[in-house]
PDB file of N, CA and C in Angstrom:
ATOM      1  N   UNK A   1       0.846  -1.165   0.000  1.00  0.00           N
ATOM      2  CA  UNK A   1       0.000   0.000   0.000  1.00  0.00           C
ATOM      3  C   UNK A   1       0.897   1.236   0.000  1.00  0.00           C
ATOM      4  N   UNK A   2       0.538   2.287  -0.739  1.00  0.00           N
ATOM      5  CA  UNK A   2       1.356   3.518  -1.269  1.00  0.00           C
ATOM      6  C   UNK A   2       0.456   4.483  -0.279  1.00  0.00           C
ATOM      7  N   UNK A   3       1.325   5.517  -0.173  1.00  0.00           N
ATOM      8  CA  UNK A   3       0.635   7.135   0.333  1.00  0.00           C
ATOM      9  C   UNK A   3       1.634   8.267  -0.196  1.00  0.00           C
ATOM     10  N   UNK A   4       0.562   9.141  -0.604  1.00  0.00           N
ATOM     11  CA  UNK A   4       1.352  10.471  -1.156  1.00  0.00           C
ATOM     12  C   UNK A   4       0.467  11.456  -0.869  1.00  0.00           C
ATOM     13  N   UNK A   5       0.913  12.956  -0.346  1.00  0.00           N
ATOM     14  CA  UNK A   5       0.463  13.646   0.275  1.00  0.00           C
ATOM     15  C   UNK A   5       1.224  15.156  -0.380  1.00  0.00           C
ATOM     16  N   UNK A   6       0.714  16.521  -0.661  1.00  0.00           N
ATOM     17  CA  UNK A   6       1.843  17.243  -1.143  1.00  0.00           C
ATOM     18  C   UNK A   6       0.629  18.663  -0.523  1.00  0.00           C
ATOM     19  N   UNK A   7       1.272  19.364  -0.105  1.00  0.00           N
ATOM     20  CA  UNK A   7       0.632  20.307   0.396  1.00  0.00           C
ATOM     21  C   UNK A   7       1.510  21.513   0.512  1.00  0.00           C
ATOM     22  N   UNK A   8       0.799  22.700   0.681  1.00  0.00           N
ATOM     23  CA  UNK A   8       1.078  23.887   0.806  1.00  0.00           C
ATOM     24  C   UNK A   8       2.428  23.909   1.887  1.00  0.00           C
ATOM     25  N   UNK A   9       3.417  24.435   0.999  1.00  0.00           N
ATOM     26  CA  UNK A   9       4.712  24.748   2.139  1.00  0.00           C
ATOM     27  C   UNK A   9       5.424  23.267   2.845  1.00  0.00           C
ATOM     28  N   UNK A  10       4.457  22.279   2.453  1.00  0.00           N
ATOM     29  CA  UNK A  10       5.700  20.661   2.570  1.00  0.00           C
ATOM     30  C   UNK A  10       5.072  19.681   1.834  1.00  0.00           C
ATOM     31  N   UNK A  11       6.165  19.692   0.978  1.00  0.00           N
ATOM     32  CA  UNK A  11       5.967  18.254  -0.497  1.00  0.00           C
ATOM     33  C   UNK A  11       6.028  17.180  -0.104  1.00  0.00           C
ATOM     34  N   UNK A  12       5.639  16.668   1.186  1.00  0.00           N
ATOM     35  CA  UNK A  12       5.454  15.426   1.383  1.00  0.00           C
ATOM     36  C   UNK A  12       4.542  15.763   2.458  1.00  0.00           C
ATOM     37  N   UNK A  13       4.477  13.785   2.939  1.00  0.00           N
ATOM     38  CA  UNK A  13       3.681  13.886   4.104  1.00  0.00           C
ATOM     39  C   UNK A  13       4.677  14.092   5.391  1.00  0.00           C
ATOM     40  N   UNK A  14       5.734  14.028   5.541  1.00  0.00           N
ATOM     41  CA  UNK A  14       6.922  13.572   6.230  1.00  0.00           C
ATOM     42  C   UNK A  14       6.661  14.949   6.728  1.00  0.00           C
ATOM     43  N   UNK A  15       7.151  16.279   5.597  1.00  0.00           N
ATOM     44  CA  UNK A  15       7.136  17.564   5.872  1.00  0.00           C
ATOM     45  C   UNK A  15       6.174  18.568   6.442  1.00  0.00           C
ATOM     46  N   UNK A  16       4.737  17.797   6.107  1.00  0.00           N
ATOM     47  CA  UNK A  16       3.602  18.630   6.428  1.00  0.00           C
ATOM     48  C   UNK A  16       3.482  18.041   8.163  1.00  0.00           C
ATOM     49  N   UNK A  17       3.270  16.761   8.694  1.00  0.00           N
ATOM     50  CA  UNK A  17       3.922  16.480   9.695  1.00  0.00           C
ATOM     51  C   UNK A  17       4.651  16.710  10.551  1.00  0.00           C
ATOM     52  N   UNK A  18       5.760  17.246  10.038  1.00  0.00           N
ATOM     53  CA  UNK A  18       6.627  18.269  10.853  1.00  0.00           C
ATOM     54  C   UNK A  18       6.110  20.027  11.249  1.00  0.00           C
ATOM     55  N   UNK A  19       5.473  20.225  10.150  1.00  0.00           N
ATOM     56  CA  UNK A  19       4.756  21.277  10.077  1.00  0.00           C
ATOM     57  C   UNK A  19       3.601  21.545  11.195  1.00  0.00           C
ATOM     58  N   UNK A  20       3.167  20.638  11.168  1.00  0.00           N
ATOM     59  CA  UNK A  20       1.818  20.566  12.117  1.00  0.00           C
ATOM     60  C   UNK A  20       2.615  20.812  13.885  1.00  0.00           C
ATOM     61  N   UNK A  21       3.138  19.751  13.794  1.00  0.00           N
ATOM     62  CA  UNK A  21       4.277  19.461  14.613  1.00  0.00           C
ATOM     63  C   UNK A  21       4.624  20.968  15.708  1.00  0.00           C
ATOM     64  N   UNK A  22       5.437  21.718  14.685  1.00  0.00           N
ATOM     65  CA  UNK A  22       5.962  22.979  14.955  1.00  0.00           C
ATOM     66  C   UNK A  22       5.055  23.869  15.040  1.00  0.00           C
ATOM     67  N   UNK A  23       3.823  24.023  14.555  1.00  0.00           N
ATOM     68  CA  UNK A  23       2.634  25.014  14.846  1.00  0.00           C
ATOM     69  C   UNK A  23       2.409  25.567  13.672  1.00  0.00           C
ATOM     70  N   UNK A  24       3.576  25.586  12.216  1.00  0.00           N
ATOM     71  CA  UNK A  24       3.682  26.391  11.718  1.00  0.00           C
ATOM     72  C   UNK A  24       2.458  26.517  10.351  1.00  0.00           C
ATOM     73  N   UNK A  25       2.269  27.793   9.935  1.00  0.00           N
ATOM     74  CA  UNK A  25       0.800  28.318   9.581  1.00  0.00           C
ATOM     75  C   UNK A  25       1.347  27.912   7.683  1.00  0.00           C
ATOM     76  N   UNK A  26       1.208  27.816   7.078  1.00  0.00           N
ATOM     77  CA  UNK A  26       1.010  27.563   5.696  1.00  0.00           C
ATOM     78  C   UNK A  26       0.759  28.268   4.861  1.00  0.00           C
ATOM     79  N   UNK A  27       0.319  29.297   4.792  1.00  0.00           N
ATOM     80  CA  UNK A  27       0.115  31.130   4.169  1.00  0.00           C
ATOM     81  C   UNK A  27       0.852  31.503   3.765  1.00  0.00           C
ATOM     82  N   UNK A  28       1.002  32.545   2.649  1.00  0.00           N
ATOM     83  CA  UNK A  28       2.036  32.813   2.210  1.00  0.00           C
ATOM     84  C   UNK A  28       1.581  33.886   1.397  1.00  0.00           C
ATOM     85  N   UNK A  29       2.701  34.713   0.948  1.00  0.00           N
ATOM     86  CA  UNK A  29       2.561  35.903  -0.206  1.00  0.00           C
ATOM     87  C   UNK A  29       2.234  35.421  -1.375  1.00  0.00           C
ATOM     88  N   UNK A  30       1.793  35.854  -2.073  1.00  0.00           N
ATOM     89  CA  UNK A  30       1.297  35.350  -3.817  1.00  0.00           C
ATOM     90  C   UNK A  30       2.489  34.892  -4.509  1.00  0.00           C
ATOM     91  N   UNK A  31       3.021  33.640  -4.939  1.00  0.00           N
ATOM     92  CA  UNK A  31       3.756  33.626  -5.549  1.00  0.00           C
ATOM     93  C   UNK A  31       3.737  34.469  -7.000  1.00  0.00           C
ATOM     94  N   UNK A  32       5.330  35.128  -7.306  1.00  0.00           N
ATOM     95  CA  UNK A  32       5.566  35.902  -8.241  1.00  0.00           C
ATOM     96  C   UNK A  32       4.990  35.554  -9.428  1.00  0.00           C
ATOM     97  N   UNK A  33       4.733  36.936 -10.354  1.00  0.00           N
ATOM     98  CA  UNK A  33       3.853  36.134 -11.392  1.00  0.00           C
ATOM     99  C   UNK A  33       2.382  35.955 -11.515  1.00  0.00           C
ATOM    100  N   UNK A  34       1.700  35.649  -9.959  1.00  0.00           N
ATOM    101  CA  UNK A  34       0.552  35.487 -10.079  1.00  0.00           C
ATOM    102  C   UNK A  34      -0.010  36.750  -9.439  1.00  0.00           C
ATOM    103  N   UNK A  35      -1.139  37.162  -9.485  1.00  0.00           N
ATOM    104  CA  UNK A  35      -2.026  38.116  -9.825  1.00  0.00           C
ATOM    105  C   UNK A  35      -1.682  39.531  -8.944  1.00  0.00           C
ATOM    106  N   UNK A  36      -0.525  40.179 -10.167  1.00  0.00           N
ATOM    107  CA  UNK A  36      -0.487  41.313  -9.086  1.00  0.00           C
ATOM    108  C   UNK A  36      -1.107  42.532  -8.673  1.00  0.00           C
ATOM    109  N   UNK A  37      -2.238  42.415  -9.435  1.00  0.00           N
ATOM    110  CA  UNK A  37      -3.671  43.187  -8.382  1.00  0.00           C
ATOM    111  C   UNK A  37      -3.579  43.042  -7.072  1.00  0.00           C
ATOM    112  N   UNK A  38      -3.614  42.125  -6.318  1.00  0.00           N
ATOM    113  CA  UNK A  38      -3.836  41.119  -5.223  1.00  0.00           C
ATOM    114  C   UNK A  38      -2.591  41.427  -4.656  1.00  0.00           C
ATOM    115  N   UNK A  39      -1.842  41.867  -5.046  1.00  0.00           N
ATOM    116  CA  UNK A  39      -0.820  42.233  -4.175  1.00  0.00           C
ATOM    117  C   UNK A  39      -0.957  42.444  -2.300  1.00  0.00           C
ATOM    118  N   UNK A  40      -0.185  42.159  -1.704  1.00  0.00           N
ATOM    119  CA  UNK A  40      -0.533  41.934  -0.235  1.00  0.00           C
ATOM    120  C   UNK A  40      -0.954  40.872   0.123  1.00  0.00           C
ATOM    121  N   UNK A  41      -1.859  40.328  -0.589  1.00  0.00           N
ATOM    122  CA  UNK A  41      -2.614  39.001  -0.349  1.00  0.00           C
ATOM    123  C   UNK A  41      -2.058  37.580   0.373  1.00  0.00           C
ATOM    124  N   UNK A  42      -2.408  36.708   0.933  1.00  0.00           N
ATOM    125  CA  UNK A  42      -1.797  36.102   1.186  1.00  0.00           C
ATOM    126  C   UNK A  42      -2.853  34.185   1.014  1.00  0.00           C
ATOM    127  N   UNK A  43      -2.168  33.126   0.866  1.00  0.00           N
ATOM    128  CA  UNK A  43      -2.793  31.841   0.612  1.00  0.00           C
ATOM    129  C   UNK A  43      -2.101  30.809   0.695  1.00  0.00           C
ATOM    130  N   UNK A  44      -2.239  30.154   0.228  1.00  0.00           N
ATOM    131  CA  UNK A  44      -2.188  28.023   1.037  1.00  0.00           C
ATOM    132  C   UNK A  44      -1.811  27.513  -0.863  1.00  0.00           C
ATOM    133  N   UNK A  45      -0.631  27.782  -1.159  1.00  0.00           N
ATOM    134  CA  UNK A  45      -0.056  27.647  -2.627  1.00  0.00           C
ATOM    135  C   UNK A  45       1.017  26.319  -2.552  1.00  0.00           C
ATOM    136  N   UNK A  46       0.765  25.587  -3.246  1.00  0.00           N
ATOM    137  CA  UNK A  46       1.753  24.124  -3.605  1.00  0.00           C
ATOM    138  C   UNK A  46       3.216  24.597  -4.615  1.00  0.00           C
ATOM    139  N   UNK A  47       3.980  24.287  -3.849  1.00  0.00           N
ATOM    140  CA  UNK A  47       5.364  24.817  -3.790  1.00  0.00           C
ATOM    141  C   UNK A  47       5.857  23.556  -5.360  1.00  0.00           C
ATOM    142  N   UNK A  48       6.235  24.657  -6.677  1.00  0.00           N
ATOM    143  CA  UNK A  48       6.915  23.496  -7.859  1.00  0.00           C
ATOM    144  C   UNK A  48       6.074  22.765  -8.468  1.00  0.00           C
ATOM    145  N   UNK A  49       4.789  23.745  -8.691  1.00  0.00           N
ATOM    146  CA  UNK A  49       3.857  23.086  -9.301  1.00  0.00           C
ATOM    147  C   UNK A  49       4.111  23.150 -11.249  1.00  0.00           C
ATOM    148  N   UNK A  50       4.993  24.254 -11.191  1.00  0.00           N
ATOM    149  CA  UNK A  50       5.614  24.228 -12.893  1.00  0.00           C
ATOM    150  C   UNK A  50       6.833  22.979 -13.188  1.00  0.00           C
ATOM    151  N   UNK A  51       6.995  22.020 -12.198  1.00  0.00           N
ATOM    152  CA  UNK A  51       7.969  20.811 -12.258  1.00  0.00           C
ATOM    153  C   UNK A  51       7.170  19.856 -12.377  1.00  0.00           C
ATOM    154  N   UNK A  52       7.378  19.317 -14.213  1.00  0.00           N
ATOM    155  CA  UNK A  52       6.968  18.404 -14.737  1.00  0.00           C
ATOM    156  C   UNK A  52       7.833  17.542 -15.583  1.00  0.00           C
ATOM    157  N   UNK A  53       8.305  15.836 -15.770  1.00  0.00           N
ATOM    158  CA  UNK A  53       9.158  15.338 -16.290  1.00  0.00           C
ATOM    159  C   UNK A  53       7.820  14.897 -17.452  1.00  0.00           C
ATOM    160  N   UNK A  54       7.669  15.120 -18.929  1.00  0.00           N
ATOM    161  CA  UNK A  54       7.021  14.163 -19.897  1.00  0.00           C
ATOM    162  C   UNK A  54       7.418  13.332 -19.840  1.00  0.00           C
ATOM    163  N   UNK A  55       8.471  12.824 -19.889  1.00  0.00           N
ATOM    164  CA  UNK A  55       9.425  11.970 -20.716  1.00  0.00           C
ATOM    165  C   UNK A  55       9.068  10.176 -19.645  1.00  0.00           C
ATOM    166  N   UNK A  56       9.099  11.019 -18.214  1.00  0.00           N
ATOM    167  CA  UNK A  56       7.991   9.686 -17.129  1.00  0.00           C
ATOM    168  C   UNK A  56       7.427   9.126 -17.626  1.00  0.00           C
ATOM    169  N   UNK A  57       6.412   9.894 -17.866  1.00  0.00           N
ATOM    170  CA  UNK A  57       5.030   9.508 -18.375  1.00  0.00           C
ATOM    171  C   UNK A  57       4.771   9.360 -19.754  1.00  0.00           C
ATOM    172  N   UNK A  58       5.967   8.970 -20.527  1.00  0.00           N
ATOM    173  CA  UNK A  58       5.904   8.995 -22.132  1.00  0.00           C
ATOM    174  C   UNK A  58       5.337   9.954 -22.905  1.00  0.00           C
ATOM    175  N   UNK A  59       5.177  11.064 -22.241  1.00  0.00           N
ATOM    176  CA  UNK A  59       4.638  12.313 -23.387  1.00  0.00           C
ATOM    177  C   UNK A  59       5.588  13.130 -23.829  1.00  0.00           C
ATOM    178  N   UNK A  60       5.443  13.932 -24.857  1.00  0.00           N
ATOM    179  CA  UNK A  60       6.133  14.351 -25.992  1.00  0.00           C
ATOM    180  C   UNK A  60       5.788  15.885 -25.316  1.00  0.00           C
ATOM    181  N   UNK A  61       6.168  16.826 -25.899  1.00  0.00           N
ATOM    182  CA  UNK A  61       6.969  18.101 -25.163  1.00  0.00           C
ATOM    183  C   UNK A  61       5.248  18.838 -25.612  1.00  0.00           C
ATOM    184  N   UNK A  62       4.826  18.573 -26.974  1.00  0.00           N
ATOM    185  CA  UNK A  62       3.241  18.759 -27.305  1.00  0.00           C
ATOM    186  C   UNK A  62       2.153  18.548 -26.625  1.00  0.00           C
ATOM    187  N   UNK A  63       2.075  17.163 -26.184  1.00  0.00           N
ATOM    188  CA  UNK A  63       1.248  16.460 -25.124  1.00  0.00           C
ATOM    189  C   UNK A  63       1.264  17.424 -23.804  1.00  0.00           C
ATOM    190  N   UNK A  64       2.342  17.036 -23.201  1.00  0.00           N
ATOM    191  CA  UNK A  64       2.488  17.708 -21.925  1.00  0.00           C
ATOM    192  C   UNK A  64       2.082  19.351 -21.825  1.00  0.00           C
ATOM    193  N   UNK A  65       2.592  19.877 -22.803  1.00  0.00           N
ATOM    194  CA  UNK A  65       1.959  21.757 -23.169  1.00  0.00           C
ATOM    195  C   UNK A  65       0.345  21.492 -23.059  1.00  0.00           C
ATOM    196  N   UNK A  66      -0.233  20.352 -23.353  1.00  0.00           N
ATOM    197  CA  UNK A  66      -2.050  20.209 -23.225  1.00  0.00           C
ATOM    198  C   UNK A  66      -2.296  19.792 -21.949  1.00  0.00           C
ATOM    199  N   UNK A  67      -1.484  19.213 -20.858  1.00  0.00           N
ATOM    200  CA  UNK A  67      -2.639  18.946 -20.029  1.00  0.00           C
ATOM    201  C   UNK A  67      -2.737  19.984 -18.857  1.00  0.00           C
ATOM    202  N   UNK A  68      -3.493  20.012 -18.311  1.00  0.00           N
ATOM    203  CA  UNK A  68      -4.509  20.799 -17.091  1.00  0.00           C
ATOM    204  C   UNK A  68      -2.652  20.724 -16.002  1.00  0.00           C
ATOM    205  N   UNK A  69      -3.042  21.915 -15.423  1.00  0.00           N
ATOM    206  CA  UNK A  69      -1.816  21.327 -14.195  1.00  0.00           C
ATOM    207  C   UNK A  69      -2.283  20.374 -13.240  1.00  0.00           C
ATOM    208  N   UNK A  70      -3.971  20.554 -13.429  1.00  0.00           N
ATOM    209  CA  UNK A  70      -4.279  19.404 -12.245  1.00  0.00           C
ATOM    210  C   UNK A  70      -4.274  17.627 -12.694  1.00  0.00           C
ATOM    211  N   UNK A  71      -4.489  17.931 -14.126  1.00  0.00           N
ATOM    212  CA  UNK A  71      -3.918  16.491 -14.277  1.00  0.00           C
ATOM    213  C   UNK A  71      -2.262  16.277 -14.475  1.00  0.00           C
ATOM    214  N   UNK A  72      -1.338  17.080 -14.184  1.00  0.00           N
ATOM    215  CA  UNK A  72       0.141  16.845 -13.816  1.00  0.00           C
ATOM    216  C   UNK A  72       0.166  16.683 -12.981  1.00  0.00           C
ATOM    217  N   UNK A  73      -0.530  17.207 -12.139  1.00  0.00           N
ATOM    218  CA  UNK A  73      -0.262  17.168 -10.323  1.00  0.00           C
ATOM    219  C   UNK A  73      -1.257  15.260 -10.047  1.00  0.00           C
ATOM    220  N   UNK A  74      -2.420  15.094 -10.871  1.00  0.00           N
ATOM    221  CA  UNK A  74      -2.556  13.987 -10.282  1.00  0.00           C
ATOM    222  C   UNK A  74      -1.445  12.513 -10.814  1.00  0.00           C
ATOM    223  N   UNK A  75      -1.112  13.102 -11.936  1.00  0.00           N
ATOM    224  CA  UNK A  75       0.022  12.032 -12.626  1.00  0.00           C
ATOM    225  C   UNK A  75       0.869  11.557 -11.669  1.00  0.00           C
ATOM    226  N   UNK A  76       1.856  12.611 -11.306  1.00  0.00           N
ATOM    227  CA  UNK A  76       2.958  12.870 -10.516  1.00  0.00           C
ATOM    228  C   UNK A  76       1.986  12.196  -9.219  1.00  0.00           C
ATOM    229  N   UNK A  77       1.139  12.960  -8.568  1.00  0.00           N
ATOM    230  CA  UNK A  77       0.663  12.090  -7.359  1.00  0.00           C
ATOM    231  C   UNK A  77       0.692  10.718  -7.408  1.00  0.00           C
ATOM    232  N   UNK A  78       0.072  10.050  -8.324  1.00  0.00           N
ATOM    233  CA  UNK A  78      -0.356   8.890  -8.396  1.00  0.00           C
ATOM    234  C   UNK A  78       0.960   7.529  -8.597  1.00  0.00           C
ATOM    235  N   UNK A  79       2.155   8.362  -9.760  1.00  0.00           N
ATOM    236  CA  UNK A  79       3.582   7.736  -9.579  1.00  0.00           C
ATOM    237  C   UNK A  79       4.285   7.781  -8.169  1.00  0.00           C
ATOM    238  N   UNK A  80       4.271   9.011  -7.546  1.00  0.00           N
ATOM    239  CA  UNK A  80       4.541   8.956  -5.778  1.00  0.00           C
ATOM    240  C   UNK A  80       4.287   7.759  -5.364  1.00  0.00           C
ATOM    241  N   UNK A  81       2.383   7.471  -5.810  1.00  0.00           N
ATOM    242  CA  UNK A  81       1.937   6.792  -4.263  1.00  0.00           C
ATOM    243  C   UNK A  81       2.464   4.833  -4.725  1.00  0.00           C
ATOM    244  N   UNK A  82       2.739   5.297  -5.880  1.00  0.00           N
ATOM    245  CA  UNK A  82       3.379   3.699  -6.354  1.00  0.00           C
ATOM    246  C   UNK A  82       4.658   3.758  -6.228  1.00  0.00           C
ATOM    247  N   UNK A  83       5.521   4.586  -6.628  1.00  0.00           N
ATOM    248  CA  UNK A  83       6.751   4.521  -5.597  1.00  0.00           C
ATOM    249  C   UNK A  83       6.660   4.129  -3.788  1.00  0.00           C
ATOM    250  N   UNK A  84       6.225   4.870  -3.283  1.00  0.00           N
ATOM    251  CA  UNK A  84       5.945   4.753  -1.866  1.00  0.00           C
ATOM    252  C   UNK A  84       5.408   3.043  -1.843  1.00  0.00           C
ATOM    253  N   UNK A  85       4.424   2.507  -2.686  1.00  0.00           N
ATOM    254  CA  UNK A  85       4.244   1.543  -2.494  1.00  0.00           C
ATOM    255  C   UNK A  85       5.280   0.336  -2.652  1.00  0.00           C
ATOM    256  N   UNK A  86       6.490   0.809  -3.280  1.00  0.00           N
ATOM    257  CA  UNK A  86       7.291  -0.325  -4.333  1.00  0.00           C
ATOM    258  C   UNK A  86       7.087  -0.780  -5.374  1.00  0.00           C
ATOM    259  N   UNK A  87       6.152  -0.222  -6.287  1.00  0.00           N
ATOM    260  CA  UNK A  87       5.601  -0.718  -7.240  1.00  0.00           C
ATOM    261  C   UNK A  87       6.671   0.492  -8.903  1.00  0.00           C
ATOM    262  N   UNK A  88       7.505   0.601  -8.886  1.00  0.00           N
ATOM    263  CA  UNK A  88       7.900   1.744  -9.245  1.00  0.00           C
ATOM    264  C   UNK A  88       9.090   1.326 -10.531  1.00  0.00           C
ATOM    265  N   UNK A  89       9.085   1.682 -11.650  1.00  0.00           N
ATOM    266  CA  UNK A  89      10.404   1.166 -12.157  1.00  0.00           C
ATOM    267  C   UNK A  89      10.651  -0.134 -12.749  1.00  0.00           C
ATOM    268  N   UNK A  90      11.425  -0.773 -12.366  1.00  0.00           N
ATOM    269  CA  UNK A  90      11.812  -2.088 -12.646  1.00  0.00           C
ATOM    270  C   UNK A  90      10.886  -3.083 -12.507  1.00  0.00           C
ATOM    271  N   UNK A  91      10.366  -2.944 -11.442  1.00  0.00           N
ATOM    272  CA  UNK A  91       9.408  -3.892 -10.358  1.00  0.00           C
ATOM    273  C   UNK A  91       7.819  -3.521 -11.718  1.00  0.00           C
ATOM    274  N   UNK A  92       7.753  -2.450 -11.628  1.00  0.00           N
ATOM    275  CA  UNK A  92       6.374  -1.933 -11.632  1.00  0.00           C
ATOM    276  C   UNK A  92       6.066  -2.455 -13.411  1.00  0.00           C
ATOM    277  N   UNK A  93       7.488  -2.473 -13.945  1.00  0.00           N
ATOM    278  CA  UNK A  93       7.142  -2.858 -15.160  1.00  0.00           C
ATOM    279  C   UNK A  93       7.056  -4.636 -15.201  1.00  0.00           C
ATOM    280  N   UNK A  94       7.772  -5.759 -14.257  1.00  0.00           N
ATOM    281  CA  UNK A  94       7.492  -7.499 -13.988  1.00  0.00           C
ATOM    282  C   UNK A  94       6.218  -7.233 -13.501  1.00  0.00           C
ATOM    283  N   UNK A  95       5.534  -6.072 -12.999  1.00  0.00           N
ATOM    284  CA  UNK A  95       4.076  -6.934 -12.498  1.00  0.00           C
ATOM    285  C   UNK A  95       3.183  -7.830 -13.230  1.00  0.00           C
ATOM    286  N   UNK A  96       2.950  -8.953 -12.410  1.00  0.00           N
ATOM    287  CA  UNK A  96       2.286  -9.956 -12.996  1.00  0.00           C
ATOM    288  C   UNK A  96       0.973 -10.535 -11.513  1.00  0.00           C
ATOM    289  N   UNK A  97       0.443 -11.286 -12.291  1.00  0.00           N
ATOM    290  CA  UNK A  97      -1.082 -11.953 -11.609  1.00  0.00           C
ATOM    291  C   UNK A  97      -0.719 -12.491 -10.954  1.00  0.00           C
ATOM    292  N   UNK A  98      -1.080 -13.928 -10.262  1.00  0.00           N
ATOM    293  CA  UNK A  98      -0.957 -15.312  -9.578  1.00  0.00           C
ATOM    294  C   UNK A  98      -0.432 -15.884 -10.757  1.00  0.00           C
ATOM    295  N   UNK A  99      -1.131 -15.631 -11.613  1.00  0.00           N
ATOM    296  CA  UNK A  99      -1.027 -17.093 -12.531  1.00  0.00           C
ATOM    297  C   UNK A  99       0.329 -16.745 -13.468  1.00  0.00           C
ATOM    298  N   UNK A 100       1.221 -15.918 -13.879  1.00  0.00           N
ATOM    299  CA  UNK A 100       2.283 -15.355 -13.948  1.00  0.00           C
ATOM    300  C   UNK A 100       1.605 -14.288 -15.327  1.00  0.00           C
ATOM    301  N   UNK A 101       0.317 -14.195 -15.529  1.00  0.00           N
ATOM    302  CA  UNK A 101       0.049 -13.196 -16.880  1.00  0.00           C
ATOM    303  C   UNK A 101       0.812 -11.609 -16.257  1.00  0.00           C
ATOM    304  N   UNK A 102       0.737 -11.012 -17.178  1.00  0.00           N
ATOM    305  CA  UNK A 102       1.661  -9.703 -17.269  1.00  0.00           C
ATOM    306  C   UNK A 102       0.108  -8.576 -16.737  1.00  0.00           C
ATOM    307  N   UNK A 103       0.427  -8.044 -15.874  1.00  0.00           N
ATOM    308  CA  UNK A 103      -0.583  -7.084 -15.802  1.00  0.00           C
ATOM    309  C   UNK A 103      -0.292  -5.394 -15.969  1.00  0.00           C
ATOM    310  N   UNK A 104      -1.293  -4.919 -16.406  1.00  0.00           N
ATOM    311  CA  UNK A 104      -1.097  -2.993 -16.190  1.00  0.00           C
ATOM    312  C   UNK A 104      -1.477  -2.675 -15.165  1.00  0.00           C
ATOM    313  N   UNK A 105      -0.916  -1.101 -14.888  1.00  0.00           N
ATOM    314  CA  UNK A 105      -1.506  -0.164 -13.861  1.00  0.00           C
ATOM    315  C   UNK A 105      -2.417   0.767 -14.865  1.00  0.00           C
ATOM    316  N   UNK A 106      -3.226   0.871 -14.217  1.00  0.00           N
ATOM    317  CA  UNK A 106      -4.244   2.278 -14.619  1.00  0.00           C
ATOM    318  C   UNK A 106      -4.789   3.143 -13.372  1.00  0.00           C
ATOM    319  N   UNK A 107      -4.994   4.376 -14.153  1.00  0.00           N
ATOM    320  CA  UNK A 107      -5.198   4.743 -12.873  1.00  0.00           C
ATOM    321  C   UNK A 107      -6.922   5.684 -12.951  1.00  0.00           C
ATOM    322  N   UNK A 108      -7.748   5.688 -12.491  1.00  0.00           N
ATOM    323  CA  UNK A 108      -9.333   6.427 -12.439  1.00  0.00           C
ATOM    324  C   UNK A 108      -9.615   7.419 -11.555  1.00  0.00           C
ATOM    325  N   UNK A 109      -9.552   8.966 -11.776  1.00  0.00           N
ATOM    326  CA  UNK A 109      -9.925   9.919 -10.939  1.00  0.00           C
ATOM    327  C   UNK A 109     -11.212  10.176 -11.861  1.00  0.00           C
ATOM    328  N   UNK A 110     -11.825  10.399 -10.604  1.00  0.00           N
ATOM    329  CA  UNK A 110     -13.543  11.287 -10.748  1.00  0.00           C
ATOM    330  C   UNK A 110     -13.401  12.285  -9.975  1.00  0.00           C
ATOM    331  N   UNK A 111     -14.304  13.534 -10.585  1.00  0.00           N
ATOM    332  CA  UNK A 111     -14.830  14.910 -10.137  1.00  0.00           C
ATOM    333  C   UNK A 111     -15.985  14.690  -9.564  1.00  0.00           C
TER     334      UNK A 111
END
């Protein structure tokens, strides 16, 4: 069983944990770039959300320019929580059944 967790001000669960831990608040100034009307403002923003590898996930430099950041962010989530699981890489590509057939991962998010 895998877990992946990425939150405002700690990219893991390890970090947000520590966070809680220490008291510390998660708020922050607008990152640069984003809406400087709003200037002063302050919010709960996911730290490296423009860090994306295609090449992981077999997409082409085209592909990747199309998808949503929230489907990068669930990609990337979802490779985490199979890393974390061991399922990752080498391993993740021998997965097989009982019976030794070759199986896939897929993965199903709903709104």
């Amino acid at each position: 069983m895998g877990i992946q967790g990425r939150f405002p001000q700690a990219g893991d669960l390890d970090a947000f944990w520590r966070n809680g831990l220490q008291g510390r608040i998660a708020a922050a100034a607008l990152p640069g770039g984003r809406r400087s009307a709003c200037a002063g403002w302050r919010g709960h923003f996911l730290d490296g959300v423009e860090e994306f590898d295609p090449d992981l996930f077999g997409l082409d430099a085209r592909q990747a320019a199309g998808l949503d950041l929230r489907e990068r962010l669930l990609a990337q989530s979802a490779w985490q929580t199979l890393e974390s699981a061991g399922y990752a890489g080498a391993r993740l590509e021998r997965l097989t059944a009982a019976d030794g057939t070759a199986r896939s991962v897929g993965v199903y998010a709903a709104r």
